[in-house]
C-alpha atoms as a PDB file:
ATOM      1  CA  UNK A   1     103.204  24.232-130.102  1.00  0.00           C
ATOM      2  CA  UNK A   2     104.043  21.125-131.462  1.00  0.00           C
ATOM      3  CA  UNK A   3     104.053  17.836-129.872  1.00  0.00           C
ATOM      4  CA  UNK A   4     107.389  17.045-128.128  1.00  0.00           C
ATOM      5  CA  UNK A   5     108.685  20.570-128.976  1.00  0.00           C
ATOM      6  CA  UNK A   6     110.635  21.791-125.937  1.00  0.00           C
ATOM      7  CA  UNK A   7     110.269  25.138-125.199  1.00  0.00           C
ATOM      8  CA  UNK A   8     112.527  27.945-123.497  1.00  0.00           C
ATOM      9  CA  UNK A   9     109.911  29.915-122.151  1.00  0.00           C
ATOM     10  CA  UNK A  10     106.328  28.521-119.404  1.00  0.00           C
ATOM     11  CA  UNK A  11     103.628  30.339-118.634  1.00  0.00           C
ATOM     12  CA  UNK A  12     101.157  29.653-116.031  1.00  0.00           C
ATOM     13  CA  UNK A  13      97.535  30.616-115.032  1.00  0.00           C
ATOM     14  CA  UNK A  14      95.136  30.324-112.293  1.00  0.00           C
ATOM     15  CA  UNK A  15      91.633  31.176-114.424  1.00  0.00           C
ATOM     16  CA  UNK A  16      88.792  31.122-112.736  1.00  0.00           C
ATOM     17  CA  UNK A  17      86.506  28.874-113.499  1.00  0.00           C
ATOM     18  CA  UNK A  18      83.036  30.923-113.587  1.00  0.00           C
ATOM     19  CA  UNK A  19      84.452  33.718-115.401  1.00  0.00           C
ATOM     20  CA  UNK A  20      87.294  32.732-117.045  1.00  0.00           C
ATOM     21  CA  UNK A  21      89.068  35.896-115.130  1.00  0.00           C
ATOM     22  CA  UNK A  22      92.948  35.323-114.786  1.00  0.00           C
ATOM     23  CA  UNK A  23      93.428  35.326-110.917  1.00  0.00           C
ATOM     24  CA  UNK A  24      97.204  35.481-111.026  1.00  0.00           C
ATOM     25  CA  UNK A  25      99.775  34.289-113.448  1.00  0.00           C
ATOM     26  CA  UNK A  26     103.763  33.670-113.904  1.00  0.00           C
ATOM     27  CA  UNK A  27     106.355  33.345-116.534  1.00  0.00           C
ATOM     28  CA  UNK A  28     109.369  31.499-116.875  1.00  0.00           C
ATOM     29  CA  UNK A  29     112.423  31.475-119.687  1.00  0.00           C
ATOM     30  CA  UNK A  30     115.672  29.772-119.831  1.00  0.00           C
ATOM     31  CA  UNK A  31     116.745  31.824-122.715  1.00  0.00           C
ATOM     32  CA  UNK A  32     118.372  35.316-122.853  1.00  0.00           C
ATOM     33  CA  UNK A  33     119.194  35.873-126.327  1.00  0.00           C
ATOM     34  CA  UNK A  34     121.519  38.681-125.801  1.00  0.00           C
ATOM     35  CA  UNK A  35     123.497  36.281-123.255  1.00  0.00           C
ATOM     36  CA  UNK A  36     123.430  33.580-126.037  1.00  0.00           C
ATOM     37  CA  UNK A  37     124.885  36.296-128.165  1.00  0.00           C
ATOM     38  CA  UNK A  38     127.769  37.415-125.963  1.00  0.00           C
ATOM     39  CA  UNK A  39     128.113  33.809-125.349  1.00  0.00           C
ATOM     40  CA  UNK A  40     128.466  33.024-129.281  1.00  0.00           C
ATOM     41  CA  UNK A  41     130.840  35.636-129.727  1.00  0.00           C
ATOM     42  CA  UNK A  42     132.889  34.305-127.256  1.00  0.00           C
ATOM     43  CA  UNK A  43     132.616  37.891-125.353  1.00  0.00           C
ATOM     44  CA  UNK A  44     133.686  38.147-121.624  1.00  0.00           C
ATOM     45  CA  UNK A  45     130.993  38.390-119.064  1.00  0.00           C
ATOM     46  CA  UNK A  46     132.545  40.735-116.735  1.00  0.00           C
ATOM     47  CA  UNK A  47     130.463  41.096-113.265  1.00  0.00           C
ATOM     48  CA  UNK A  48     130.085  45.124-114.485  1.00  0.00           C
ATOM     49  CA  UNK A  49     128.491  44.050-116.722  1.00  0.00           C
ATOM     50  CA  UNK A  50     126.461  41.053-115.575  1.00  0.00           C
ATOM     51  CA  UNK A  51     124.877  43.488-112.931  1.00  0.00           C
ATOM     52  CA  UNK A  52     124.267  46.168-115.704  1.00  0.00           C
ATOM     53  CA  UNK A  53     122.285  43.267-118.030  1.00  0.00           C
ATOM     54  CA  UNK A  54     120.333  41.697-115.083  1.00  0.00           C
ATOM     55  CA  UNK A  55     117.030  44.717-115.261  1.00  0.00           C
ATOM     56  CA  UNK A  56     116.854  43.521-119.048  1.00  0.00           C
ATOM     57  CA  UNK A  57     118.290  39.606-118.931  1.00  0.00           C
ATOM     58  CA  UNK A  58     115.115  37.650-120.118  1.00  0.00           C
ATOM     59  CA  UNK A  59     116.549  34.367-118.170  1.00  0.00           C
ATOM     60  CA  UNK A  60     115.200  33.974-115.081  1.00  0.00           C
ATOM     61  CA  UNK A  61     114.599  30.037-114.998  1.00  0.00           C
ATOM     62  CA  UNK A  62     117.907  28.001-114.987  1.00  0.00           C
ATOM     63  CA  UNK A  63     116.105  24.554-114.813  1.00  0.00           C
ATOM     64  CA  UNK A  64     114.526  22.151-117.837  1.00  0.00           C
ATOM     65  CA  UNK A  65     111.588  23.332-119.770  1.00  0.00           C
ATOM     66  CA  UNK A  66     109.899  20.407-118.512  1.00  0.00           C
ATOM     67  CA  UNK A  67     110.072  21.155-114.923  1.00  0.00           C
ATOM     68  CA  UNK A  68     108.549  25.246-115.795  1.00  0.00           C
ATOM     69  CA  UNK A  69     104.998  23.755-114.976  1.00  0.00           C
ATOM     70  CA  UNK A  70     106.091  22.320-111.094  1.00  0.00           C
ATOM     71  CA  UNK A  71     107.878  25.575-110.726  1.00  0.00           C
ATOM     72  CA  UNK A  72     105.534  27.901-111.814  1.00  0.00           C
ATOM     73  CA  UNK A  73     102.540  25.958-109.879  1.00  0.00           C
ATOM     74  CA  UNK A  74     104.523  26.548-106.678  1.00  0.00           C
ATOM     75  CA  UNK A  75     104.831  29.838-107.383  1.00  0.00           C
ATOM     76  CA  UNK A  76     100.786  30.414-107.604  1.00  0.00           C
ATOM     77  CA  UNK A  77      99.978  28.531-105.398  1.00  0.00           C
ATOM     78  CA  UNK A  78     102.418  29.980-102.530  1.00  0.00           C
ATOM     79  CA  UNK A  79     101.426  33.480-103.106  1.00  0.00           C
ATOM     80  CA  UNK A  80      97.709  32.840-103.145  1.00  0.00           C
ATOM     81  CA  UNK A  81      97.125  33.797 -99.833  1.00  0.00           C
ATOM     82  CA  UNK A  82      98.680  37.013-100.327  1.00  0.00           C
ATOM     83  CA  UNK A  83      96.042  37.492-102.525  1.00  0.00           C
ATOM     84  CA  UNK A  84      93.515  36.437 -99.761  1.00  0.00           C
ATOM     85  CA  UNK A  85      92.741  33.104-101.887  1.00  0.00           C
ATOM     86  CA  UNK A  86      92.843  29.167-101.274  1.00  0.00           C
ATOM     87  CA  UNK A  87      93.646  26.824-104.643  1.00  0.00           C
ATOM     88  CA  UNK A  88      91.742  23.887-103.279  1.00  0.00           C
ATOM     89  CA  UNK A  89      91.484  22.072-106.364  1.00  0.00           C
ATOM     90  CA  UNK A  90      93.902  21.335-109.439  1.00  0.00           C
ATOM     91  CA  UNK A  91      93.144  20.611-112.452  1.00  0.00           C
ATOM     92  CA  UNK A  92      96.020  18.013-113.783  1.00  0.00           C
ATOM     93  CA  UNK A  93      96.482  17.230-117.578  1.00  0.00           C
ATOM     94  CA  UNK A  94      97.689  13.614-115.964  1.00  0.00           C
ATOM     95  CA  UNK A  95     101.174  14.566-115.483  1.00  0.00           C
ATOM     96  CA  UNK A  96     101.908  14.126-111.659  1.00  0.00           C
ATOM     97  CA  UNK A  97     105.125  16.066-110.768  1.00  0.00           C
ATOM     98  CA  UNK A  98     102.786  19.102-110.701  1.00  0.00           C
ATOM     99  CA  UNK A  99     100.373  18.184-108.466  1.00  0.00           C
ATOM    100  CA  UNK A 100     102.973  16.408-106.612  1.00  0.00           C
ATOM    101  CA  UNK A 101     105.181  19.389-105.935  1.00  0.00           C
ATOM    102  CA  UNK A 102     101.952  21.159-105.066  1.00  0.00           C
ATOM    103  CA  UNK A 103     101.153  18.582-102.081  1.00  0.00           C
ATOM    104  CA  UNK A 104     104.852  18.993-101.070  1.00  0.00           C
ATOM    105  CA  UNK A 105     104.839  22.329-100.366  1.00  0.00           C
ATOM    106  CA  UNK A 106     101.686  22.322 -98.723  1.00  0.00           C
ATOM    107  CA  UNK A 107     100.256  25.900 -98.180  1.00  0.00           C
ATOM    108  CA  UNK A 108      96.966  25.539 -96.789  1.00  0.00           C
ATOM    109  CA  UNK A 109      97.995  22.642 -94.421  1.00  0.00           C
ATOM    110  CA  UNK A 110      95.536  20.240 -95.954  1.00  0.00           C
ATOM    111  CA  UNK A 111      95.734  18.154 -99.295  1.00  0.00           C
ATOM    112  CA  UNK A 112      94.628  20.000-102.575  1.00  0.00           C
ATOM    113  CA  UNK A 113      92.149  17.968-104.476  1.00  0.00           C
ATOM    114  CA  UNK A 114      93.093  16.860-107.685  1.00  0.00           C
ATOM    115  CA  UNK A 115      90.641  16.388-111.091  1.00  0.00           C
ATOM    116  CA  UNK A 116      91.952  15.169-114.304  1.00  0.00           C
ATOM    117  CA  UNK A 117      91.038  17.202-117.407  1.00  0.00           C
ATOM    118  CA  UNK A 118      88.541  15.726-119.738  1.00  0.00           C
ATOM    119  CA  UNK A 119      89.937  16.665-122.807  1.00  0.00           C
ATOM    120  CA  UNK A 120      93.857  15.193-121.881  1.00  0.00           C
ATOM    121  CA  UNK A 121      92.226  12.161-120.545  1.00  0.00           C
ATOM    122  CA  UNK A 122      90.696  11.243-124.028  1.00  0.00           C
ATOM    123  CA  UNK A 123      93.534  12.529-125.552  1.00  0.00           C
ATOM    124  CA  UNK A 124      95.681  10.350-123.760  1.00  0.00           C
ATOM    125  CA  UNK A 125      93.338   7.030-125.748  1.00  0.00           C
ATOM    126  CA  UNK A 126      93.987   8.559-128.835  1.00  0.00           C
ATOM    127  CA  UNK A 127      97.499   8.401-127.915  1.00  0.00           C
ATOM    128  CA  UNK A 128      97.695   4.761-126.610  1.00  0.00           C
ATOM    129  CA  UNK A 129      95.809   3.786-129.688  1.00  0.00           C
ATOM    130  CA  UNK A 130      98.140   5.242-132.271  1.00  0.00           C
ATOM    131  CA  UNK A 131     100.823   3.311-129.915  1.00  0.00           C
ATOM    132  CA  UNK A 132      99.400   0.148-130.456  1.00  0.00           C
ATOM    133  CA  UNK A 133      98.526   0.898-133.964  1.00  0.00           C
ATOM    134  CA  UNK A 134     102.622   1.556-134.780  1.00  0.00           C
ATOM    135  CA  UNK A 135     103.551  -2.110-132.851  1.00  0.00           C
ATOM    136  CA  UNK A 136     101.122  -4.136-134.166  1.00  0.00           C
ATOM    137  CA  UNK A 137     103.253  -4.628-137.693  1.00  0.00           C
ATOM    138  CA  UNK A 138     103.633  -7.662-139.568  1.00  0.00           C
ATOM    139  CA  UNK A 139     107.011  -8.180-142.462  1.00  0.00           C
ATOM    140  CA  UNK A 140     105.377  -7.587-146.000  1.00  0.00           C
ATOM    141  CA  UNK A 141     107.118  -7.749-149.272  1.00  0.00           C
ATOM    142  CA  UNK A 142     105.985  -5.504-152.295  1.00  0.00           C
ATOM    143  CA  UNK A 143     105.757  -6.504-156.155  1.00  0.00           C
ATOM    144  CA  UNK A 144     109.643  -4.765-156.286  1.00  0.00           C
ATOM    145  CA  UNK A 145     110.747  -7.321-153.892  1.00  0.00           C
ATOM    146  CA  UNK A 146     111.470  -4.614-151.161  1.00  0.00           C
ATOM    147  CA  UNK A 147     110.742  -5.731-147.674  1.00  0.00           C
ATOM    148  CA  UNK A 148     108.922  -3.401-145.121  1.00  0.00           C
ATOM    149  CA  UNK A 149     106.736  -3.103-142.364  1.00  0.00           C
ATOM    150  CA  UNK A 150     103.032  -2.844-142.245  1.00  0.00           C
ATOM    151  CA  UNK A 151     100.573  -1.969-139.413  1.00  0.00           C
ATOM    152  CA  UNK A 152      97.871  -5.328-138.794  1.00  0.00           C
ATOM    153  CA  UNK A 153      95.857  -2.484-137.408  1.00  0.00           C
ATOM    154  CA  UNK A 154      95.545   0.264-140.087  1.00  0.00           C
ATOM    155  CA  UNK A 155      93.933   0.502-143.632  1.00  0.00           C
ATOM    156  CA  UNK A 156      90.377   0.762-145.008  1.00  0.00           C
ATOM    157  CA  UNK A 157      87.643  -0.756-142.413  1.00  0.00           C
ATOM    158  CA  UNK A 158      90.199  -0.904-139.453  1.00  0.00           C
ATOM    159  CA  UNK A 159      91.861   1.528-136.975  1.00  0.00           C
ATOM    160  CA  UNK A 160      92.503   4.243-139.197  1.00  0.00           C
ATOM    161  CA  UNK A 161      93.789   7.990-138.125  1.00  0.00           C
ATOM    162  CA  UNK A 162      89.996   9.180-139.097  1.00  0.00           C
ATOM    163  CA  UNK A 163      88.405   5.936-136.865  1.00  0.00           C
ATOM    164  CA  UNK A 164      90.934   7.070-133.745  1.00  0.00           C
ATOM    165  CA  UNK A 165      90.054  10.428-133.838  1.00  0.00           C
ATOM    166  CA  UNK A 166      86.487   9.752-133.476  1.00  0.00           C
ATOM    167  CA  UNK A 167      86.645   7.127-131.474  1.00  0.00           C
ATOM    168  CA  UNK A 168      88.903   9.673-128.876  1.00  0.00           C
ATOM    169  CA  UNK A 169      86.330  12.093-129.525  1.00  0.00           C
ATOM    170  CA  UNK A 170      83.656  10.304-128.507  1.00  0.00           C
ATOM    171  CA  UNK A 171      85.556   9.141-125.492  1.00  0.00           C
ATOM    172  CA  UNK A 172      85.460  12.947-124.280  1.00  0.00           C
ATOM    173  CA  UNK A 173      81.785  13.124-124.218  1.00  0.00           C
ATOM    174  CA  UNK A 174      80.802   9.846-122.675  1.00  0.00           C
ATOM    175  CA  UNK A 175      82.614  11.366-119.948  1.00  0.00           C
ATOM    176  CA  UNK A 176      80.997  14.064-120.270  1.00  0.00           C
ATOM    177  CA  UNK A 177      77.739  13.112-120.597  1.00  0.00           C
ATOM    178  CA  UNK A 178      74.685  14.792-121.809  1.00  0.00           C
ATOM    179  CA  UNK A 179      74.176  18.601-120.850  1.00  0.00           C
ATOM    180  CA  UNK A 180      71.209  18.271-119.291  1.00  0.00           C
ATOM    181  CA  UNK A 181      71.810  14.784-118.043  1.00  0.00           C
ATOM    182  CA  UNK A 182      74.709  14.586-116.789  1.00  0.00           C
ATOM    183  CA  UNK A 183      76.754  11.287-115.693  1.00  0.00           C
ATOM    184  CA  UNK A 184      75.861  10.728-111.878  1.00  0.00           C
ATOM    185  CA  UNK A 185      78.468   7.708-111.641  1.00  0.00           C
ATOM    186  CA  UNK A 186      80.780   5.539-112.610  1.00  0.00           C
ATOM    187  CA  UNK A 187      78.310   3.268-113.840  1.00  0.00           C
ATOM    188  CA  UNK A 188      77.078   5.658-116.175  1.00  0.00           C
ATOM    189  CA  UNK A 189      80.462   6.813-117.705  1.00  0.00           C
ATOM    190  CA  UNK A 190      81.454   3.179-118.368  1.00  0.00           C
ATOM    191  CA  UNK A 191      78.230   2.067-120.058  1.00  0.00           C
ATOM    192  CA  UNK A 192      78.637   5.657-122.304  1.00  0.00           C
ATOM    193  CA  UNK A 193      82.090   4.792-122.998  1.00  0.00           C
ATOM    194  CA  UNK A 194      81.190   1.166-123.637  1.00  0.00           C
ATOM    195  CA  UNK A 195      78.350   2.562-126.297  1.00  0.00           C
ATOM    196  CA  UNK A 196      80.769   4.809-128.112  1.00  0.00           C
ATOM    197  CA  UNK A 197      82.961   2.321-128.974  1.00  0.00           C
ATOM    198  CA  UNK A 198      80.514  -0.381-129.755  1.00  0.00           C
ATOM    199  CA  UNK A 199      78.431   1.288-131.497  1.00  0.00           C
ATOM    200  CA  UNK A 200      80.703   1.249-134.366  1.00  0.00           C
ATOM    201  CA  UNK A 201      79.371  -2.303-135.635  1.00  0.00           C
ATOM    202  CA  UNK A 202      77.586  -3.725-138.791  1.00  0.00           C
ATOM    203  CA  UNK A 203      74.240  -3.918-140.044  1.00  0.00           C
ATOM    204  CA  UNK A 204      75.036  -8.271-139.782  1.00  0.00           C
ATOM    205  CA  UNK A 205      76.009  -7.841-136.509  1.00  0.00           C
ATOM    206  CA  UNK A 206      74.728  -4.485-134.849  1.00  0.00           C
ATOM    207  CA  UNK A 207      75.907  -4.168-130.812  1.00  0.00           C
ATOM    208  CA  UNK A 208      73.842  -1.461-129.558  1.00  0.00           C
ATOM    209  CA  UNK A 209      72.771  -2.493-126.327  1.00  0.00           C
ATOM    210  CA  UNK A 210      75.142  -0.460-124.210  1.00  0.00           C
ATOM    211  CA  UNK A 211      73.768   2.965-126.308  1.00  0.00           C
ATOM    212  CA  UNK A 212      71.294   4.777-124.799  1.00  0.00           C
ATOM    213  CA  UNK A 213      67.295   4.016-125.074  1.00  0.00           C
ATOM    214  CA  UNK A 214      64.339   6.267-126.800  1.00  0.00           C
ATOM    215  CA  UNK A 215      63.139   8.118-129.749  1.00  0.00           C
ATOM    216  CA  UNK A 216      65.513  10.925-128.744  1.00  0.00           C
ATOM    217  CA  UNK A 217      68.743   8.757-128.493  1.00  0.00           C
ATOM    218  CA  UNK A 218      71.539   9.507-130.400  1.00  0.00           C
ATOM    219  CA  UNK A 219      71.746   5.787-131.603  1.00  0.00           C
ATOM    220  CA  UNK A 220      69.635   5.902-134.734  1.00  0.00           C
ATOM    221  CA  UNK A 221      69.420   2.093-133.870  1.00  0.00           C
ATOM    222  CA  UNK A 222      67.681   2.671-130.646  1.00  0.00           C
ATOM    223  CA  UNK A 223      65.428   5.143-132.503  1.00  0.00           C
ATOM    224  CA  UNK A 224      64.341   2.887-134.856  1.00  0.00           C
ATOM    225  CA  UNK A 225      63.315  -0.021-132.002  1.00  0.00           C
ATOM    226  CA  UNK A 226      61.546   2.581-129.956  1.00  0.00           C
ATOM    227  CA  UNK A 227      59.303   3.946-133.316  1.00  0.00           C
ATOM    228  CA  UNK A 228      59.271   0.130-134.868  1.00  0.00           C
ATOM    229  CA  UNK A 229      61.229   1.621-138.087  1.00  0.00           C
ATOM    230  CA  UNK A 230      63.510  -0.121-140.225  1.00  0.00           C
ATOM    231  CA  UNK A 231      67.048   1.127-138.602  1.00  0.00           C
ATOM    232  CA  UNK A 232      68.416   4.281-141.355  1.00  0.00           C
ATOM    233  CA  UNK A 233      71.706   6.228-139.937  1.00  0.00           C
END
């Protein structure tokens, strides 16, 4: 799906998270094409045969695409204990109608944690950065005399699509951390986050001391102090 497409039809999982084994599930759509056809032709929609369509009407969501993903949540999470199961935690992609329409119907009687995903929290700085990237513009005029707008940020050596894209991915796994080290606080995260973007510096002016010590760093500068080697990338 593309970004900003609006869909007619959501639908929802509870995976779990050892296995990966779908738990329960629910779909939404606030599209019946045969009703958009009747509609098109301008066709009566007699209460015969409204009750005769209903077992095969595909509509069963009369709400905004965007609010599928409150809806459906509610749904799982209100039948879980029919299923003999307790959703303690939710996994948000850092919208908050979700898990706020979760709290509000309150099932269990206590809060349900929440945890951001990783991957739609660095998303969300390769977002911001492409933001800022688009404002920062300065008025240029061409050799044709046409006047037009130019980014401050973008072109060769600066804050490119390819420099964004790295930099968000190595946003992910500074959060992360390392498989088997894994980040045991917020100290940690920030100084890993702090690396991956400085990192990125010259050989005149090299900024490596938030990246990580040792031979076996992933900072071929560090590597180089800790065997006494001229630094190589």
């Amino acid at each position: 799906m593309t970004r900003g497409h609006s869909s007619h039809i959501g639908v929802g999982f509870v995976v779990e998270v050892d296995t990966g084994f779908i738990v329960d599930r629910e779909v939404f759509s606030n599209f019946c094409q045969v009703c958009s056809n009747r509609d098109k032709k301008k066709l009566p929609i007699t209460p015969e045969w409204k009750i005769k369509h209903e077992l095969f009407c595909n509509k069963n969501f009369t709400g905004i695409s965007a609010s599928m993903e409150a809806e459906a949540a509610c749904h799982l999470w209100g039948r879980s204990t029919e299923l003999r199961l307790r959703y303690t935690t939710f996994v948000g992609d850092g919208d908050s109608n979700t898990y706020l329409a979760i709290q509000q119907l309150n099932q269990y009687g206590f809060p349900v944690q929440k945890e951001e995903c990783i991957n739609h929290v660095s998303k969300r700085l390769g977002t911001r950065l492409r933001k800022l990237k688009k404002e920062m513009t300065t008025t240029v005029t061409t050799k044709t005399g046409k006047v037009m707008k130019k980014s401050v940020l973008g072109g060769a050596g600066q804050l490119t699509d390819n420099v964004i894209n790295k930099l968000t991915r190595y946003f992910g796994k500074a959060i992360r951390g390392n498989k088997d080290k894994p980040n045991t606080s917020t100290y940690e995260i920030r100084k890993n986050v702090l690396a991956s973007y400085f990192h990125a510096s010259t050989d005149d002016r090299p900024m490596h001391k938030h990246c990580p010590p040792g031979v076996n760093s992933w900072c071929f500068y560090k590597r180089s102090e800790s065997d006494k080697t001229k630094p190589c990338r």
